[in-house]
PDB file of N, CA and C in Angstrom:
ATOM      1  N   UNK A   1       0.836  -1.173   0.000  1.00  0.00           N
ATOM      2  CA  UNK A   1       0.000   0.000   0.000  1.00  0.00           C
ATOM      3  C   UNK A   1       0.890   1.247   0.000  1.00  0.00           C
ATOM      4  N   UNK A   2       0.278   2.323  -1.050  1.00  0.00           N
ATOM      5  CA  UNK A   2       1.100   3.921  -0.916  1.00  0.00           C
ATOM      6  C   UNK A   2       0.857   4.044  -0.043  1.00  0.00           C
ATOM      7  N   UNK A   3       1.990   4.852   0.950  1.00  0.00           N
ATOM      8  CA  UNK A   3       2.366   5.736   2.056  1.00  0.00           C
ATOM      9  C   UNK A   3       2.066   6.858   1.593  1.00  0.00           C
ATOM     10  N   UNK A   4       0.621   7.682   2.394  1.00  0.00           N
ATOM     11  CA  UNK A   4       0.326   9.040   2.348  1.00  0.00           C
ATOM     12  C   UNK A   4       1.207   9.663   3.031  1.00  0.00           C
ATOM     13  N   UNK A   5       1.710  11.166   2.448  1.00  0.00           N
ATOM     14  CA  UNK A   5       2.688  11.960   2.720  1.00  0.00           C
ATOM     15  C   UNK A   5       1.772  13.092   3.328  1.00  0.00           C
ATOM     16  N   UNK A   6       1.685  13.886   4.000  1.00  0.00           N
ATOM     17  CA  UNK A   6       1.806  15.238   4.455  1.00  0.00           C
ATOM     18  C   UNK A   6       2.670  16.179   5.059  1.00  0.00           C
ATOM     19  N   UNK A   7       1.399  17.824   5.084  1.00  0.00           N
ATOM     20  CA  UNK A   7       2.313  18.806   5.340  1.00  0.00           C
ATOM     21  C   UNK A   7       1.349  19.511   6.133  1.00  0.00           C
ATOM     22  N   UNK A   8       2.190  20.302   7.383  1.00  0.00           N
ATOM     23  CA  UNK A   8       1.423  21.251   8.240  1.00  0.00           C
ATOM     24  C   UNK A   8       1.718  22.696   7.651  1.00  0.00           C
ATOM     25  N   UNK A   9       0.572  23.308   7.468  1.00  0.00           N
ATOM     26  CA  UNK A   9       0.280  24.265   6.701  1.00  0.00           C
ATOM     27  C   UNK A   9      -0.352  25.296   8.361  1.00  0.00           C
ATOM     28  N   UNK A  10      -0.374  26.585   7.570  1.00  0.00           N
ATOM     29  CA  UNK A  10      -1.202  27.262   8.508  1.00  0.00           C
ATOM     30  C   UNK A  10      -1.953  28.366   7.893  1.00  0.00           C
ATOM     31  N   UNK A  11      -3.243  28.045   7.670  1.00  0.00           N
ATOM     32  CA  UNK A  11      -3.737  28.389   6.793  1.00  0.00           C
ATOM     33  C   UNK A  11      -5.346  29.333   7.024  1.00  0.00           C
ATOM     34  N   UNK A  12      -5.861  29.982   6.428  1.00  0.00           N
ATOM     35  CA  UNK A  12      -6.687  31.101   7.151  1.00  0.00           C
ATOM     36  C   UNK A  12      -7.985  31.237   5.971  1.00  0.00           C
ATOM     37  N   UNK A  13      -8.526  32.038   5.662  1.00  0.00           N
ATOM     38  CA  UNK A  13      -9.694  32.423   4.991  1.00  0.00           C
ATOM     39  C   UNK A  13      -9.392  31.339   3.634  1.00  0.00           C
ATOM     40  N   UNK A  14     -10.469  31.047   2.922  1.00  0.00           N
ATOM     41  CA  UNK A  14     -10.850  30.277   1.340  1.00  0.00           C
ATOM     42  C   UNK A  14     -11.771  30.628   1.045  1.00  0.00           C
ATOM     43  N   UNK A  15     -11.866  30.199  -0.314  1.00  0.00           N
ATOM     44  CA  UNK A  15     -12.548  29.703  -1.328  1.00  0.00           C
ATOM     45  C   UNK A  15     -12.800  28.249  -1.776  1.00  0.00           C
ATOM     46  N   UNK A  16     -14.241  28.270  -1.846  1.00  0.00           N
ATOM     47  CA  UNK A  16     -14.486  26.547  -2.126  1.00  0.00           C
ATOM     48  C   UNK A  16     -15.577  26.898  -3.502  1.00  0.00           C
ATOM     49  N   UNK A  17     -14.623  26.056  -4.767  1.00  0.00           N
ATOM     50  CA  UNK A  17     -15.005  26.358  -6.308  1.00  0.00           C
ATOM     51  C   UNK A  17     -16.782  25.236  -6.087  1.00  0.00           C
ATOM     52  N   UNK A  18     -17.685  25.461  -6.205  1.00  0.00           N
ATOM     53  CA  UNK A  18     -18.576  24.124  -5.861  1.00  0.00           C
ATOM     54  C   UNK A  18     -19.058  23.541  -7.441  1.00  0.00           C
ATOM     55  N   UNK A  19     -18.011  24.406  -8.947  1.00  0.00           N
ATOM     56  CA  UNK A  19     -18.390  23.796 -10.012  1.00  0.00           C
ATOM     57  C   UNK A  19     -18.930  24.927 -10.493  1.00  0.00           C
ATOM     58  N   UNK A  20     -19.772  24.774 -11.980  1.00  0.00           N
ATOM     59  CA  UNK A  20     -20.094  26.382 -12.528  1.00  0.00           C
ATOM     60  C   UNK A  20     -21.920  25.932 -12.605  1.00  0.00           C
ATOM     61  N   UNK A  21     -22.192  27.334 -12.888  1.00  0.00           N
ATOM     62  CA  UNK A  21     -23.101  27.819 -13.248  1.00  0.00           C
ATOM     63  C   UNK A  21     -23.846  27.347 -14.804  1.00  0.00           C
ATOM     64  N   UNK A  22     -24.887  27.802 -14.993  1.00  0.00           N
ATOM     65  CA  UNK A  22     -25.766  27.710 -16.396  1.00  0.00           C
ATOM     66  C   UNK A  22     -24.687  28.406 -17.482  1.00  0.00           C
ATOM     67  N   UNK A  23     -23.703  29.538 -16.888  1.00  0.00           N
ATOM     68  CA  UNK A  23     -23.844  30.419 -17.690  1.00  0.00           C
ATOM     69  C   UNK A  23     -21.776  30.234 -17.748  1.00  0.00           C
ATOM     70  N   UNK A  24     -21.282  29.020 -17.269  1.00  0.00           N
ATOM     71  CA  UNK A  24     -20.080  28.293 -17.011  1.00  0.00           C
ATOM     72  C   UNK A  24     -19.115  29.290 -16.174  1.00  0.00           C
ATOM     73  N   UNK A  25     -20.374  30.301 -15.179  1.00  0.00           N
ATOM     74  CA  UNK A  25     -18.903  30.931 -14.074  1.00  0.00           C
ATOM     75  C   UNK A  25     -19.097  30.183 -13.096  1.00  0.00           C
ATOM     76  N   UNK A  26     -17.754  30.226 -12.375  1.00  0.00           N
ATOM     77  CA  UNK A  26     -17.420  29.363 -11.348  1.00  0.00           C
ATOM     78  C   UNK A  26     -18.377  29.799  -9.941  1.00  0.00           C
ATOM     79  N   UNK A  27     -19.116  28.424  -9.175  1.00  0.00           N
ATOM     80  CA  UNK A  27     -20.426  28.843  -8.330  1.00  0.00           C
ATOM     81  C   UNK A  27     -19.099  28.927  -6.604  1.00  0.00           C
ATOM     82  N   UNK A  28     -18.565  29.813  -6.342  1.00  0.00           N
ATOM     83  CA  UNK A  28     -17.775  30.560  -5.388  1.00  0.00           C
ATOM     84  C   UNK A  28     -18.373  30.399  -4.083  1.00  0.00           C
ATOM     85  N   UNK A  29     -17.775  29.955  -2.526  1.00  0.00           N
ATOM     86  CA  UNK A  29     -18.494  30.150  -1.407  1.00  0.00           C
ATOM     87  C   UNK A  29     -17.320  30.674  -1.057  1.00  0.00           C
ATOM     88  N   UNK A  30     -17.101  31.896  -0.138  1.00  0.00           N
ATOM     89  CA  UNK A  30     -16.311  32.799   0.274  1.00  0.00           C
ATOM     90  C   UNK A  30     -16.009  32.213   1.848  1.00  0.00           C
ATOM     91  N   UNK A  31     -15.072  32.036   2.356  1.00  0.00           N
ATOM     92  CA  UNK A  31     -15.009  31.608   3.959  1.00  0.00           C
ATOM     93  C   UNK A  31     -14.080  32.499   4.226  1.00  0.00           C
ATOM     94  N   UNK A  32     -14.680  33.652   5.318  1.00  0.00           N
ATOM     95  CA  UNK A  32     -13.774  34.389   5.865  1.00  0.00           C
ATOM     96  C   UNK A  32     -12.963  33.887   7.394  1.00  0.00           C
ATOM     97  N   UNK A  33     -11.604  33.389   7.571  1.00  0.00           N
ATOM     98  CA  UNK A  33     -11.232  32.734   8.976  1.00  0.00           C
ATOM     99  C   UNK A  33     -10.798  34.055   9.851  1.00  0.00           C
ATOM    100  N   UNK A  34     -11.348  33.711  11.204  1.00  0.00           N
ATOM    101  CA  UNK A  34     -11.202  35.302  11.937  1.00  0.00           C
ATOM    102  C   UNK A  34      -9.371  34.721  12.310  1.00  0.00           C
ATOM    103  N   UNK A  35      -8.734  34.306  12.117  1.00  0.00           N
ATOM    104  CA  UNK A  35      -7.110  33.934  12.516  1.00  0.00           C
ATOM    105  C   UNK A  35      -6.970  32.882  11.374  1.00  0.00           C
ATOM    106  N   UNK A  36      -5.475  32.343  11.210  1.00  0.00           N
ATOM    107  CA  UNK A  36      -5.300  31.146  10.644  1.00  0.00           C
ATOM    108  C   UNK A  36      -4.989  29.918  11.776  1.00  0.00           C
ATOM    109  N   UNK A  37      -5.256  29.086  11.348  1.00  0.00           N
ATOM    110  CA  UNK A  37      -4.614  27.788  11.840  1.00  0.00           C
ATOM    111  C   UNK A  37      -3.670  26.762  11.163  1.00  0.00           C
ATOM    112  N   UNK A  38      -3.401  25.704  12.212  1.00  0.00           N
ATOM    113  CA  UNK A  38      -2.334  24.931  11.885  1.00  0.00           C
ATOM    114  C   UNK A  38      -3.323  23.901  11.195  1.00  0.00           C
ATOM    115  N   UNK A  39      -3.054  23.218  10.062  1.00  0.00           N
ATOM    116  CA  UNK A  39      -3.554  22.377   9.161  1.00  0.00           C
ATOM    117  C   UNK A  39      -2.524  21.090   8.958  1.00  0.00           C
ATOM    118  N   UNK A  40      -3.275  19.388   9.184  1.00  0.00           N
ATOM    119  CA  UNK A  40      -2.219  18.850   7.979  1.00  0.00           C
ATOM    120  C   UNK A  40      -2.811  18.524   7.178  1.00  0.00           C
ATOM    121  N   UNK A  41      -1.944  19.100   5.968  1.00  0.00           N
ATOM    122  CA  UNK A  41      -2.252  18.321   4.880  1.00  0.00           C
ATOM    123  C   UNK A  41      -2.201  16.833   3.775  1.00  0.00           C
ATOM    124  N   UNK A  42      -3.095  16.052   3.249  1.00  0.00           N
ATOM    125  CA  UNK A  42      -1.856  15.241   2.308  1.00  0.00           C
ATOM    126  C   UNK A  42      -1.638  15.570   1.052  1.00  0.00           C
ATOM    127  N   UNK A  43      -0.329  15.657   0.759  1.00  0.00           N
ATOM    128  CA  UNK A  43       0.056  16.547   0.027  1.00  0.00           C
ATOM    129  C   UNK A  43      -0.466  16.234  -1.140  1.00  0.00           C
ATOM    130  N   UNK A  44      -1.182  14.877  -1.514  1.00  0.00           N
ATOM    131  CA  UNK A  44      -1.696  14.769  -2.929  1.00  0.00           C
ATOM    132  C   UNK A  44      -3.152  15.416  -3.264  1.00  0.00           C
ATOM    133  N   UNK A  45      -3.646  16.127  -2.237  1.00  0.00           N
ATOM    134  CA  UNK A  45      -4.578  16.590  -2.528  1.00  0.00           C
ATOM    135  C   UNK A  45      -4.195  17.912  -3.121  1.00  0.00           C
ATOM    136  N   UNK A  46      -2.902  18.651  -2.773  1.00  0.00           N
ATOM    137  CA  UNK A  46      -2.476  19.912  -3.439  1.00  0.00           C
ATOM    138  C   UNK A  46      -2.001  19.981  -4.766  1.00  0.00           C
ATOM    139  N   UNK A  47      -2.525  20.444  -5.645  1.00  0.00           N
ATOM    140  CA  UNK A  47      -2.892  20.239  -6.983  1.00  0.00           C
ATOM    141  C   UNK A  47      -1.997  21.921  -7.614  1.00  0.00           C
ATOM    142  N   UNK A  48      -1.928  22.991  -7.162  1.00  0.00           N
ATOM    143  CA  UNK A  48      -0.929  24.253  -7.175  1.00  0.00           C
ATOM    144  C   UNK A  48      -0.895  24.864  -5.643  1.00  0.00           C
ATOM    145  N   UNK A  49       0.344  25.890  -5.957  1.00  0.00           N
ATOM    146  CA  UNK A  49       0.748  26.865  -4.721  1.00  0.00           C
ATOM    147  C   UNK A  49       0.680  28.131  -5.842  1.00  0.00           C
ATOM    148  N   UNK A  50       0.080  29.217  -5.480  1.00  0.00           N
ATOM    149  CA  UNK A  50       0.600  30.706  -6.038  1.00  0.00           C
ATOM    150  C   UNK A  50       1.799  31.684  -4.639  1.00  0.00           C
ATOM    151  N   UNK A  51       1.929  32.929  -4.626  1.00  0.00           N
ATOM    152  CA  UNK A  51       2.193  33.471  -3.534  1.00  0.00           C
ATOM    153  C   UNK A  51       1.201  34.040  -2.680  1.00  0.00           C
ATOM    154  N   UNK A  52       0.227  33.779  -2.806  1.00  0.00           N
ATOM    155  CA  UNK A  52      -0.981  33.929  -1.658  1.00  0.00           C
ATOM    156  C   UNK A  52      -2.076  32.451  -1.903  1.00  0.00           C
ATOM    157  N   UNK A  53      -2.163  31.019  -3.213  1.00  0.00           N
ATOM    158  CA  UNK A  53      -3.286  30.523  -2.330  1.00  0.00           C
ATOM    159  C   UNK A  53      -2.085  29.075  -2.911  1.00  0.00           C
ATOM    160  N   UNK A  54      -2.807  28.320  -1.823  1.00  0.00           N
ATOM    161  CA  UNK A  54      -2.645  26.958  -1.818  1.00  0.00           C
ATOM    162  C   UNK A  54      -4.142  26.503  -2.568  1.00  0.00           C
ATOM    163  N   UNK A  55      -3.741  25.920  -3.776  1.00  0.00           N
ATOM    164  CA  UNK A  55      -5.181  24.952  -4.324  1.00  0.00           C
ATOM    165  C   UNK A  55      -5.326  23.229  -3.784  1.00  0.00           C
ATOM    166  N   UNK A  56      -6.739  23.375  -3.560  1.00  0.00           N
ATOM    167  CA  UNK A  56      -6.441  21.939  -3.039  1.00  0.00           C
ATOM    168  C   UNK A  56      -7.917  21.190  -3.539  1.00  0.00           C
ATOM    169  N   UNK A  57      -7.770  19.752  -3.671  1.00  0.00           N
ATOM    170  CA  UNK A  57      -9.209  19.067  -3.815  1.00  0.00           C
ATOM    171  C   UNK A  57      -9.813  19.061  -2.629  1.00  0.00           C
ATOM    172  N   UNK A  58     -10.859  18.912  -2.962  1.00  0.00           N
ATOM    173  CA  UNK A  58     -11.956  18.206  -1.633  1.00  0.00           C
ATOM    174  C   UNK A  58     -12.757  17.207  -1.983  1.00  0.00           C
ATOM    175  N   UNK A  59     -13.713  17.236  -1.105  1.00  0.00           N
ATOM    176  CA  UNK A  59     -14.959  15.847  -1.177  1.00  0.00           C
ATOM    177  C   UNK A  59     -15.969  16.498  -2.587  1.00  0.00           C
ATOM    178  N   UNK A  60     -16.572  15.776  -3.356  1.00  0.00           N
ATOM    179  CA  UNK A  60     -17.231  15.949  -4.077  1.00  0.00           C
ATOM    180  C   UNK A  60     -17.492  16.709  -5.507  1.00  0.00           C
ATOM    181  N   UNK A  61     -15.944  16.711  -5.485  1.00  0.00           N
ATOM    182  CA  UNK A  61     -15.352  17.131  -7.175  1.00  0.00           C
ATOM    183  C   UNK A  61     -15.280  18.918  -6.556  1.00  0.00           C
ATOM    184  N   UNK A  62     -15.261  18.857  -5.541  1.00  0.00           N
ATOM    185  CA  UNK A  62     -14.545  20.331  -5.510  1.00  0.00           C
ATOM    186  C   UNK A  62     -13.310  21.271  -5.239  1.00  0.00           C
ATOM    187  N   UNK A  63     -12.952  22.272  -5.351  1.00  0.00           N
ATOM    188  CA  UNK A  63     -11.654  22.536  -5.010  1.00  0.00           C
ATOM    189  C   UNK A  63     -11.987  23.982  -3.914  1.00  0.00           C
ATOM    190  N   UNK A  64     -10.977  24.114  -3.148  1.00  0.00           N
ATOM    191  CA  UNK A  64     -10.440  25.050  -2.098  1.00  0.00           C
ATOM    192  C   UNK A  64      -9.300  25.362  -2.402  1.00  0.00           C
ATOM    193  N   UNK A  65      -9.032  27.463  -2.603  1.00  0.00           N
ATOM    194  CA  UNK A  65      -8.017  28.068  -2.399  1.00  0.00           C
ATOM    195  C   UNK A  65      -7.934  28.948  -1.185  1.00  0.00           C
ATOM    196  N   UNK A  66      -6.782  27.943  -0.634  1.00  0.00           N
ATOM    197  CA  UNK A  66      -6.707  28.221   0.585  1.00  0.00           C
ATOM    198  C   UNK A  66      -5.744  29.614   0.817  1.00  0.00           C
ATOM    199  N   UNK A  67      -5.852  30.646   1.694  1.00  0.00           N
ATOM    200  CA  UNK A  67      -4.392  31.684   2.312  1.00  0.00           C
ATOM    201  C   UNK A  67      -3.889  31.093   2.884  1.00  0.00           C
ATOM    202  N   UNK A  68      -2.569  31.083   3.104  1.00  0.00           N
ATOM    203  CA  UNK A  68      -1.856  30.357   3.943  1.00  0.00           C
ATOM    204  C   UNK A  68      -0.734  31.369   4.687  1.00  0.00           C
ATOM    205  N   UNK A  69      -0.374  31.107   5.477  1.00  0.00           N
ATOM    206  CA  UNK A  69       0.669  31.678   6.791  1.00  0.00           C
ATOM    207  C   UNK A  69       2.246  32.072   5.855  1.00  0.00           C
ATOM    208  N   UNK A  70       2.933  31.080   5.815  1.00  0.00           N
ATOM    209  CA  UNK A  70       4.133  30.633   5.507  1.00  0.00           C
ATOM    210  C   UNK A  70       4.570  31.461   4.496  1.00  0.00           C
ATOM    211  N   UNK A  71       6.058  31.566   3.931  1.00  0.00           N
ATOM    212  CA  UNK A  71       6.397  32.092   2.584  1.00  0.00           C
ATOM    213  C   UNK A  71       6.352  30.896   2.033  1.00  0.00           C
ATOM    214  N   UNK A  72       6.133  31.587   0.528  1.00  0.00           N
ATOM    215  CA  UNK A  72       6.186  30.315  -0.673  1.00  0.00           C
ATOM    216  C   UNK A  72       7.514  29.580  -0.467  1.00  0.00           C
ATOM    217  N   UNK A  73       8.167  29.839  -0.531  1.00  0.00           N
ATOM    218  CA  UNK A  73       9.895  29.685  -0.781  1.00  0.00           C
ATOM    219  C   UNK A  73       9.946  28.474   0.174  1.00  0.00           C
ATOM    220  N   UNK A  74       9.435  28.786   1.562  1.00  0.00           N
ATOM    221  CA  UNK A  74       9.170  27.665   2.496  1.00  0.00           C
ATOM    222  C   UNK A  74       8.511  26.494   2.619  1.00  0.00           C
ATOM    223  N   UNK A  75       7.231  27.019   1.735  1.00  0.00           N
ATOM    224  CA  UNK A  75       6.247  25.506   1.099  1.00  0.00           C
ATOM    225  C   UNK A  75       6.582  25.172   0.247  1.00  0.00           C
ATOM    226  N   UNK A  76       7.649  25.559  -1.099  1.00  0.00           N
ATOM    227  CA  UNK A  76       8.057  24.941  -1.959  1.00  0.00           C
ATOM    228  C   UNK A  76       9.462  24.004  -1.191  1.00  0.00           C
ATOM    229  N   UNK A  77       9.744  24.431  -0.686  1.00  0.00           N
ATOM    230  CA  UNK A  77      10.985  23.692  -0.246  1.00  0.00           C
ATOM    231  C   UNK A  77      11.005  22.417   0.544  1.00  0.00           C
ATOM    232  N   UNK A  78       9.776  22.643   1.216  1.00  0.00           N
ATOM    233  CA  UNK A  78       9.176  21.498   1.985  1.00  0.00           C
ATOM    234  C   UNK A  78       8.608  20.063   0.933  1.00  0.00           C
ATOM    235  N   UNK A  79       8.409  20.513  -0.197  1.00  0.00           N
ATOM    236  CA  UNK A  79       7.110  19.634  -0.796  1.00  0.00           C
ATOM    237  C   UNK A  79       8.146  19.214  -1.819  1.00  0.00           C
ATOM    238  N   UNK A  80       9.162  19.707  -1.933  1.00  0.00           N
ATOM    239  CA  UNK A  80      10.125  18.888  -3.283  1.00  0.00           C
ATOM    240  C   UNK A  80      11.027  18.291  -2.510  1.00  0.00           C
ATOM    241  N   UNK A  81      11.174  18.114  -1.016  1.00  0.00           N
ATOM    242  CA  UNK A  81      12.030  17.349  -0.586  1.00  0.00           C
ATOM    243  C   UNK A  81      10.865  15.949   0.007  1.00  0.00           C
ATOM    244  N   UNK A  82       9.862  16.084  -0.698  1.00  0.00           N
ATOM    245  CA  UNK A  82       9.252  15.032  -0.398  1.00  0.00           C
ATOM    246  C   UNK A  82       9.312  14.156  -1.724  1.00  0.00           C
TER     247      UNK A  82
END
């Protein structure tokens, strides 16, 4: 059996894509977090990093862009030594 890998993230307000519309824009739920928290992640659910979101899958064909705490430089460095 694969060995799931993760990563502790710390991560604060998203976006959850829930798929599009009639009219093919993306149907958006806004989550504002009053702080961030510590998260783990497995890392195969992270699909991109920008310098402000972490993209990630979820349950039911959807995706979450997450804010996250950390510098990029730091989550990239973490995830290619995996």
């Amino acid at each position: 059996m694969e060995e799931i890998k993760f990563i502790e993230l710390t991560l604060g307000s998203h976006q959850i894509i829930h798929g599009y519309d009639e009219n093919n824009k993306e149907i958006i739920e806004e989550v504002t977090a009053e702080s961030f928290s510590k998260k783990v992640v497995a890392i195969s659910r992270i699909k991109s990093i920008s310098e402000k979101y972490i993209l990630t899958n979820y349950v039911g064909g959807r995706w979450i862009y997450w804010e996250y705490k950390e510098d990029f430089e730091t989550i990239k460095s973490k995830l290619l030594k995996e």
